[in-house]
C-alpha atoms as a PDB file:
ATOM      1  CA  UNK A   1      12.490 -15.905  16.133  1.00  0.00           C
ATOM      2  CA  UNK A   2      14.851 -16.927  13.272  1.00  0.00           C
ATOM      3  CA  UNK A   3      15.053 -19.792  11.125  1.00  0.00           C
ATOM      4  CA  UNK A   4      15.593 -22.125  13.193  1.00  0.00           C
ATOM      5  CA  UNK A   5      12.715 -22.084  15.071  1.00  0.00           C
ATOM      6  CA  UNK A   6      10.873 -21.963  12.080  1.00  0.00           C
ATOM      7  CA  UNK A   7      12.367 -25.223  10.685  1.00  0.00           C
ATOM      8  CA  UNK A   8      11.521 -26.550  13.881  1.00  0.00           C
ATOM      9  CA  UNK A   9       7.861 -25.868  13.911  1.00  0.00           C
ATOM     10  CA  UNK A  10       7.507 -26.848  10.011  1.00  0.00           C
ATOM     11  CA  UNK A  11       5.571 -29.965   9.322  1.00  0.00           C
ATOM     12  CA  UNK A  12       6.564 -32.646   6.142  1.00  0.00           C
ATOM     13  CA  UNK A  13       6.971 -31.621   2.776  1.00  0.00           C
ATOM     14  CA  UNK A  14       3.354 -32.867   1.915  1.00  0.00           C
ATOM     15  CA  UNK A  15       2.349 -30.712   4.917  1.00  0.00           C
ATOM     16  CA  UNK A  16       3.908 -27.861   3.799  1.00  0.00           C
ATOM     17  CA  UNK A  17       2.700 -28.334  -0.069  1.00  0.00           C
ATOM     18  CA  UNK A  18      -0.869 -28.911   0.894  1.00  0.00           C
ATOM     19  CA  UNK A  19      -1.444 -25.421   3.359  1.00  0.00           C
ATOM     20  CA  UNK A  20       0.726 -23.514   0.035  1.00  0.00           C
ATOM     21  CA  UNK A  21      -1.949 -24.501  -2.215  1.00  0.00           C
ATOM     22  CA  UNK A  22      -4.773 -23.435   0.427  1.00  0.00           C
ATOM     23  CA  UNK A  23      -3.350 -20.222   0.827  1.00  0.00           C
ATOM     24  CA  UNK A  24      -3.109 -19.854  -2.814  1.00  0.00           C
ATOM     25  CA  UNK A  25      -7.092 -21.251  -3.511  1.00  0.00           C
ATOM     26  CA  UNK A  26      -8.324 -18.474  -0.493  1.00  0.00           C
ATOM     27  CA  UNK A  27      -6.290 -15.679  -2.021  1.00  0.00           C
ATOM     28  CA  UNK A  28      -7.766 -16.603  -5.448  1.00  0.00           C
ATOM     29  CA  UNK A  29     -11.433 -16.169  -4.165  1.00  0.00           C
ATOM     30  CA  UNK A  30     -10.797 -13.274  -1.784  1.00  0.00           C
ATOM     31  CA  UNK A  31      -8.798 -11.176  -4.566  1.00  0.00           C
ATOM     32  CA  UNK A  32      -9.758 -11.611  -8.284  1.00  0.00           C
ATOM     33  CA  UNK A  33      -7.322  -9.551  -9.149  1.00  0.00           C
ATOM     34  CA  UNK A  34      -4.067 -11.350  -9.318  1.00  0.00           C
ATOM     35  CA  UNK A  35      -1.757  -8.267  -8.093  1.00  0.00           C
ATOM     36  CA  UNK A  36      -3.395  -8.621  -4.911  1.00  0.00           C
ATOM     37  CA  UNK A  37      -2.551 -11.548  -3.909  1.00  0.00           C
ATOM     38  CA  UNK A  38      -0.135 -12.334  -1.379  1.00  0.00           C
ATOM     39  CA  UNK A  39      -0.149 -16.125  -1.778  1.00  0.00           C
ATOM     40  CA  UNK A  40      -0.032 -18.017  -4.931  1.00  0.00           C
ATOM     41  CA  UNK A  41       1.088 -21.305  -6.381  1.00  0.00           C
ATOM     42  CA  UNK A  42       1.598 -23.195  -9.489  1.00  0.00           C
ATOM     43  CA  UNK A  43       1.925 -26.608 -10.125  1.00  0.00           C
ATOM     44  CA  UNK A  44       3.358 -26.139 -13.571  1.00  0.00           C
ATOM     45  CA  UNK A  45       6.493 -24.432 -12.678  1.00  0.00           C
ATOM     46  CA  UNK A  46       8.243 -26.925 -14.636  1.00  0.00           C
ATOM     47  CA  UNK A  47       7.879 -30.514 -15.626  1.00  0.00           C
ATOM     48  CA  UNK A  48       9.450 -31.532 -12.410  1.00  0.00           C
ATOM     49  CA  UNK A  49       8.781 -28.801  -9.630  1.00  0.00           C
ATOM     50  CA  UNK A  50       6.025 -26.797  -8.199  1.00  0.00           C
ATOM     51  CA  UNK A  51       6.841 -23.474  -6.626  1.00  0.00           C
ATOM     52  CA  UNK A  52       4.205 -21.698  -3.894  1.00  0.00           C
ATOM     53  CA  UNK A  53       5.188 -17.916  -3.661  1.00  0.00           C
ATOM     54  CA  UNK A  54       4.319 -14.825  -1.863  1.00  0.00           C
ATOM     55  CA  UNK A  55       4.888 -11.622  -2.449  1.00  0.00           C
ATOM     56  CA  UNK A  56       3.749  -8.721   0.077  1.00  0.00           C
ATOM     57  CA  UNK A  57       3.566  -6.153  -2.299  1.00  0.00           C
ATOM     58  CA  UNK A  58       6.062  -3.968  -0.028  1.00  0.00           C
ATOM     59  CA  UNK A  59       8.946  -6.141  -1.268  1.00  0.00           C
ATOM     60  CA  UNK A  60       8.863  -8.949   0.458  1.00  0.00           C
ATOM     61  CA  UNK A  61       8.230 -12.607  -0.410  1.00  0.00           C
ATOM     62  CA  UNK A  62       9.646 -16.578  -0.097  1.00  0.00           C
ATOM     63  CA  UNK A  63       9.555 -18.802  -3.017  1.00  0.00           C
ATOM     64  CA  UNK A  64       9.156 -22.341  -2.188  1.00  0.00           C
ATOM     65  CA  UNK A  65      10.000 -24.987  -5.008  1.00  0.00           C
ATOM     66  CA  UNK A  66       8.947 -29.172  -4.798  1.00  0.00           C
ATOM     67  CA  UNK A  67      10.202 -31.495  -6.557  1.00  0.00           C
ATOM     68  CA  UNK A  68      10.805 -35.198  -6.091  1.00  0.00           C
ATOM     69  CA  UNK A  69      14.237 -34.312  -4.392  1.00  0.00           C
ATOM     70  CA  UNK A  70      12.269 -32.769  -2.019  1.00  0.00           C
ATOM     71  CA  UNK A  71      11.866 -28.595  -1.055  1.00  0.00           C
ATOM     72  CA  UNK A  72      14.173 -25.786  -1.034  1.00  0.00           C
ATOM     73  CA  UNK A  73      12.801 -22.163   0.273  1.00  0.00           C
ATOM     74  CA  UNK A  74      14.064 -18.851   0.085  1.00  0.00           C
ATOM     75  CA  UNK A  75      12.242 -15.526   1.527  1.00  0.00           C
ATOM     76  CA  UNK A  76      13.406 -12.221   1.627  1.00  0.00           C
ATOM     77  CA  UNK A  77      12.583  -9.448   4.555  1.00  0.00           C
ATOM     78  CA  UNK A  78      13.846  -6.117   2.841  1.00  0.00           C
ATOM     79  CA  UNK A  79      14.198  -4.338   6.267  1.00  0.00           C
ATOM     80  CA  UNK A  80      16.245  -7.632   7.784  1.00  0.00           C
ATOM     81  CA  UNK A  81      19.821  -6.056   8.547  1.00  0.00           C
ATOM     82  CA  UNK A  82      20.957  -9.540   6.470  1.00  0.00           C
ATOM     83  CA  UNK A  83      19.096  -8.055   3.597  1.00  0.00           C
ATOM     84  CA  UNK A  84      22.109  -7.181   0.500  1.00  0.00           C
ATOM     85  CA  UNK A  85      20.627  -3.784   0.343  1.00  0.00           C
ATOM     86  CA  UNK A  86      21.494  -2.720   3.868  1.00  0.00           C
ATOM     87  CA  UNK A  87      24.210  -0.366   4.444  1.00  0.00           C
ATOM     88  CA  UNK A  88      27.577  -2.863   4.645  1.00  0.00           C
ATOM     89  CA  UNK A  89      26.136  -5.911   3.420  1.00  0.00           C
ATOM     90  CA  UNK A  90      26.766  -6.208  -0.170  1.00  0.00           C
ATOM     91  CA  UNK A  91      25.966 -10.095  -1.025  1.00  0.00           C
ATOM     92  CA  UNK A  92      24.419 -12.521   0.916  1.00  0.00           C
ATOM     93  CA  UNK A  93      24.456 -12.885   4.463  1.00  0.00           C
ATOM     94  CA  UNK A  94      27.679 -15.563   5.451  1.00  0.00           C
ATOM     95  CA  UNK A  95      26.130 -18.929   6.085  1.00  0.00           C
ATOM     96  CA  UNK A  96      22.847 -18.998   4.497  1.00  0.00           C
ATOM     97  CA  UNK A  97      23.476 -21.748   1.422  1.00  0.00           C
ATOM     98  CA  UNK A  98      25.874 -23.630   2.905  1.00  0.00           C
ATOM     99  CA  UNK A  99      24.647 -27.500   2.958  1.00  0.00           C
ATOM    100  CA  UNK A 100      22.292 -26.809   0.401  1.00  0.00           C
ATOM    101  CA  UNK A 101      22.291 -30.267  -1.599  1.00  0.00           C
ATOM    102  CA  UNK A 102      23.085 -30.058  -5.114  1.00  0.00           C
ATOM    103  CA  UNK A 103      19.820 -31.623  -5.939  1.00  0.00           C
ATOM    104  CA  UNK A 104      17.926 -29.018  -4.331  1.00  0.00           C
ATOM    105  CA  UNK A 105      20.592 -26.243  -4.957  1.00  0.00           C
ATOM    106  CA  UNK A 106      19.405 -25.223  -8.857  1.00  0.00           C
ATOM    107  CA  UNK A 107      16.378 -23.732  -8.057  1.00  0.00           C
ATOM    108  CA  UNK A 108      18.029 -20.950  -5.956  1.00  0.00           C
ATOM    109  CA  UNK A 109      19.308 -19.632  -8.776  1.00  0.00           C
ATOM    110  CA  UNK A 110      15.778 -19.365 -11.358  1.00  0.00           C
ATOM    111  CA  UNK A 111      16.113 -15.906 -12.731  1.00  0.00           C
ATOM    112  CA  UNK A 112      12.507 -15.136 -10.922  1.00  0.00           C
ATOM    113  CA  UNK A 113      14.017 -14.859  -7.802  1.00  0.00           C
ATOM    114  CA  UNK A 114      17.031 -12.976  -8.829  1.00  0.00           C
ATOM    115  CA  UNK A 115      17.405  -8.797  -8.259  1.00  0.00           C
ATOM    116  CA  UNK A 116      17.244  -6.663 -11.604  1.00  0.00           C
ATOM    117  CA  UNK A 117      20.773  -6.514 -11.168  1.00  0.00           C
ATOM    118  CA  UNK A 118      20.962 -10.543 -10.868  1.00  0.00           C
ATOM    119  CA  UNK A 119      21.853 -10.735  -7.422  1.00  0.00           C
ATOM    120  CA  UNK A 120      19.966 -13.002  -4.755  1.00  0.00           C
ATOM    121  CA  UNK A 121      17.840 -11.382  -2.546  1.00  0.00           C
ATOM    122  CA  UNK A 122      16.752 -13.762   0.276  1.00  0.00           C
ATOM    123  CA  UNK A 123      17.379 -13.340   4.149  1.00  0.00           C
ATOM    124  CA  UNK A 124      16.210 -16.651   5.060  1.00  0.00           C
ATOM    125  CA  UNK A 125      16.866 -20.115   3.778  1.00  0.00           C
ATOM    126  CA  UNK A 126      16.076 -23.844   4.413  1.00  0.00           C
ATOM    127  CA  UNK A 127      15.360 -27.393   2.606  1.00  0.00           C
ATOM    128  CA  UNK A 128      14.123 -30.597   2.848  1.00  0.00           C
ATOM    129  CA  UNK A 129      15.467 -33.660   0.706  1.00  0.00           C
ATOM    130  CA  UNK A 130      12.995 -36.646   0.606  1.00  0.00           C
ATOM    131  CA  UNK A 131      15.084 -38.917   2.846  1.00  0.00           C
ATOM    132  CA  UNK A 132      15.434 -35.793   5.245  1.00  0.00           C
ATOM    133  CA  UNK A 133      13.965 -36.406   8.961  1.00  0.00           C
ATOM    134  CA  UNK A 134      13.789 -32.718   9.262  1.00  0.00           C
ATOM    135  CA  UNK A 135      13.617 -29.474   8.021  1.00  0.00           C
ATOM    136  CA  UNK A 136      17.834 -27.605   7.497  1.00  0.00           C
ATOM    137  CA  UNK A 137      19.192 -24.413   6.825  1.00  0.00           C
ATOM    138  CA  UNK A 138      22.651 -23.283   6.737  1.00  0.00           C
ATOM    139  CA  UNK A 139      24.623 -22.511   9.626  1.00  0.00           C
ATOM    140  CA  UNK A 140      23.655 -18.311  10.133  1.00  0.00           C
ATOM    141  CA  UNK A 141      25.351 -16.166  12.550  1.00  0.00           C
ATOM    142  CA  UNK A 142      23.359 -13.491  14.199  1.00  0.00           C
ATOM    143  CA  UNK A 143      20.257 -14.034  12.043  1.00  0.00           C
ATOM    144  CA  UNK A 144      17.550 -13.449  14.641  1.00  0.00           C
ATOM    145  CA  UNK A 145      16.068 -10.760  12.895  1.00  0.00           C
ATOM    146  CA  UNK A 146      16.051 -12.791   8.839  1.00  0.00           C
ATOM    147  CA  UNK A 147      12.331 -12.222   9.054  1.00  0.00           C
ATOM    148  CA  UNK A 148      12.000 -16.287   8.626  1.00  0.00           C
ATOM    149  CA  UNK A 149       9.313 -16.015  11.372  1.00  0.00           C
ATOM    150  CA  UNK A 150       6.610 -14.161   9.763  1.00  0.00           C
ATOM    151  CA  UNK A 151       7.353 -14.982   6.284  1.00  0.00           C
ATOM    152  CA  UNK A 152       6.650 -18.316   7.221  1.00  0.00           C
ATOM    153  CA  UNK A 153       4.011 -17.793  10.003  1.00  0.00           C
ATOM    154  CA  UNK A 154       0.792 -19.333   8.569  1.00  0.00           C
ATOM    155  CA  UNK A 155       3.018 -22.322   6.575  1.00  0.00           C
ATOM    156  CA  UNK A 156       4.802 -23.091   9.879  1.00  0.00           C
ATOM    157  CA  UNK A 157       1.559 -22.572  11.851  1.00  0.00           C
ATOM    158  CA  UNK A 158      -0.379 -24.972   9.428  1.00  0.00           C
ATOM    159  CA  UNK A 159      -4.146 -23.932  11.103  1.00  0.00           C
ATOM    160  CA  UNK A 160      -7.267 -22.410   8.940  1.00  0.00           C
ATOM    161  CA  UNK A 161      -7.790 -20.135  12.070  1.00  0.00           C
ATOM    162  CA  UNK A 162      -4.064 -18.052  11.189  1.00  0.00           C
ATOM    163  CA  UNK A 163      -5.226 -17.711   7.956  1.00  0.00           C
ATOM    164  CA  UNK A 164      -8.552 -16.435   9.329  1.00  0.00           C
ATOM    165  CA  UNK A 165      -6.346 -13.759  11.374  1.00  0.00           C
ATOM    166  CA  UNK A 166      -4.546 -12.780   8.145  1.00  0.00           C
ATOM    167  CA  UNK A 167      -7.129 -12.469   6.115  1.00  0.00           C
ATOM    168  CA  UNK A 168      -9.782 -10.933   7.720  1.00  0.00           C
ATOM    169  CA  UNK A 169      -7.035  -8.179   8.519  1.00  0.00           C
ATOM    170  CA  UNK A 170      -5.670  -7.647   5.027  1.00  0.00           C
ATOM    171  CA  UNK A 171      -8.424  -8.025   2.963  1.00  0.00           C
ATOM    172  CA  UNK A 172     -10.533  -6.196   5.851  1.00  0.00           C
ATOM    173  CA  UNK A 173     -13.982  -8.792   5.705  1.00  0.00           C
ATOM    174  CA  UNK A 174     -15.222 -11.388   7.801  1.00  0.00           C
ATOM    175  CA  UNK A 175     -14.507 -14.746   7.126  1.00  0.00           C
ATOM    176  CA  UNK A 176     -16.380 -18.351   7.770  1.00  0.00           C
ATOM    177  CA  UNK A 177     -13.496 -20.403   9.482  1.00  0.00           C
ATOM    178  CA  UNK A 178     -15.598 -23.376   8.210  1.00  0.00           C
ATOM    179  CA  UNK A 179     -15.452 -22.607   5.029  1.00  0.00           C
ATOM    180  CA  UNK A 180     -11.480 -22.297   5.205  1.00  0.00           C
ATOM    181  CA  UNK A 181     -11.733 -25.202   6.688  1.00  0.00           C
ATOM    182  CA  UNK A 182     -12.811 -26.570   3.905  1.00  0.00           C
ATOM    183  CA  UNK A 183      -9.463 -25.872   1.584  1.00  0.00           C
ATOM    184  CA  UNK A 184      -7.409 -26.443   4.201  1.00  0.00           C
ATOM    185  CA  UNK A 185      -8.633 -30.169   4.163  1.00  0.00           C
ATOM    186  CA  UNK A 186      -8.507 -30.133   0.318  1.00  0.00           C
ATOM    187  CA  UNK A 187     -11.817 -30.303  -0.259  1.00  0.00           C
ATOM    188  CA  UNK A 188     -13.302 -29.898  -3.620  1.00  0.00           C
ATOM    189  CA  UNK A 189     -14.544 -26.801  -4.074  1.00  0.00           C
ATOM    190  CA  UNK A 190     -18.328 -25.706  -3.973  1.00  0.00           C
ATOM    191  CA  UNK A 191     -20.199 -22.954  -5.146  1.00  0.00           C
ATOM    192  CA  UNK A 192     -21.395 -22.929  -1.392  1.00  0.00           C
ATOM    193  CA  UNK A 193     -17.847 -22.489  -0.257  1.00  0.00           C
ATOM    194  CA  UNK A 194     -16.820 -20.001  -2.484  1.00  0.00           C
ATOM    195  CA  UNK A 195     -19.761 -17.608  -1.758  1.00  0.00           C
ATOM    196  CA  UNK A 196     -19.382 -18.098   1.718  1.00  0.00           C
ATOM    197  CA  UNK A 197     -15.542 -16.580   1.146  1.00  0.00           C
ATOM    198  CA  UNK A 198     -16.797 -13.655  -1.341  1.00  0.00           C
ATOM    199  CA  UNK A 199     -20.113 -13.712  -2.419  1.00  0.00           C
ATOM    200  CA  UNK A 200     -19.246 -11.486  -5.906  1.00  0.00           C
ATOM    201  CA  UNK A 201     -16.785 -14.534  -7.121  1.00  0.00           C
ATOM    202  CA  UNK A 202     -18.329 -17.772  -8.759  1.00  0.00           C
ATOM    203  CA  UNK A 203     -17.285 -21.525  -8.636  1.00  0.00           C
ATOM    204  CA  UNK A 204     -16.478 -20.940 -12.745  1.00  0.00           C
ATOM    205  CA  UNK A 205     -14.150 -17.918 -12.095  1.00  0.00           C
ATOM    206  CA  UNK A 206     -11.881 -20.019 -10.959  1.00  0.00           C
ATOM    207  CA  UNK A 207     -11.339 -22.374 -13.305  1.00  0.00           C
ATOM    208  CA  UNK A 208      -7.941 -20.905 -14.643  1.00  0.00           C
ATOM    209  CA  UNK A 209      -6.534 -20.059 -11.060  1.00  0.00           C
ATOM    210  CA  UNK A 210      -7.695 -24.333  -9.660  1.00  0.00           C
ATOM    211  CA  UNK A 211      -5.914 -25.543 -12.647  1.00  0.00           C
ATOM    212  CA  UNK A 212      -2.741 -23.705 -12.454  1.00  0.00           C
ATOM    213  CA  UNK A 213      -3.034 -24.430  -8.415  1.00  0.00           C
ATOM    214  CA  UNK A 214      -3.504 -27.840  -9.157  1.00  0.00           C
ATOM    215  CA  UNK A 215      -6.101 -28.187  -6.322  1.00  0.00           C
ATOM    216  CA  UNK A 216      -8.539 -31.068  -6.403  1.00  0.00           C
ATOM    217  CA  UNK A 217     -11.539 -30.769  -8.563  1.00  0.00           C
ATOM    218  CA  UNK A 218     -13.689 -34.190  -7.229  1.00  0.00           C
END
């Protein structure tokens, strides 16, 4: 699978937003600890745009930023053979930014999701505009292997039982699919729900992570 099918299976923006900040709420109860996390998202990026990231902790990640223009993502597999850092590739792979509209194009270029040495590291890209009908990306040659399938997998899949899957496999517990449920509906959050998850984290330990989420409180 490549990016294509992945902009295929992708729901609307609103979709899309909604299962980023679920991901980001679960990983917040199930890890604590911040540099765990593989899914996070903040809703104060800047005064116009929210940005839901992941990071895998072996180098790989996506960055997706909303704004009223829409949504613009970028993810980066670093064994792809489009990644910059493989032997004959030394920018990035033809294709991938073209069409990228210039209301959507700025955030490509935040210094967050720029190499030390300032160059872009992403193997996959694809947008949205609000008048959009569907999901683009730019026209990529032999890009079957970008990684766009499971960087994406549990945004393009859109269920609580993928994230069940992931989780119980990374963080290595069982899970109550009811209770991710729950967040995946957008919910307010309960003390009930949040033991259910991980019974050593309390409803007021994640005050900080809720507000910078900007998941609903009532």
């Amino acid at each position: 699978m490549s990016v294509y099918d992945v902009i295929a299976r992708l729901p609307v923006i609103a979709e899309v937003r909604n299962v980023s900040r679920a991901l980001a709420v679960l990983d917040a109860v199930l890890s604590p600890d911040p540099q765990y996390r593989y899914y996070t998202f903040d809703s104060r990026w800047s005064p116009t745009e929210e940005t839901a990231l992941m990071r895998s902790g072996s180098g790989d990640e996506y960055s997706i930023v909303f704004s009223r223009e829409g949504a613009v993502a970028q993810g980066f597999d670093h064994e792809s053979p489009l990644s910059p850092y493989q032997p004959g590739v030394e920018e990035s792979w033809p294709g991938l930014f073209i069409g990228v509209p210039d209301s959507l194009a700025a955030a490509l270029d935040e210094p967050a999701f720029l190499g030390t040495d300032g160059q872009r590291l992403v193997t996959v890209c694809f947008w949205r505009t609000s008048s959009d009908s569907s999901w683009q990306c730019g026209p990529v040659e032999h890009g079957e292997k970008d990684g766009a399938d499971w960087l994406f997998q549990l945004v393009a899949d859109g269920r609580p039982e993928a994230y069940l899957t992931f989780a119980e496999h990374v963080f290595e517990v069982a899970l109550e699919l009811d209770a991710i449920r729950h967040v995946y509906a957008q919910l307010p959050l309960t003390e009930e729900v949040v033991r259910s998850l991980n019974p050593e984290v309390q409803l007021s330990d994640l005050k900080d992570d809720i507000a910078e989420i900007g998941y609903p409180r009532s």
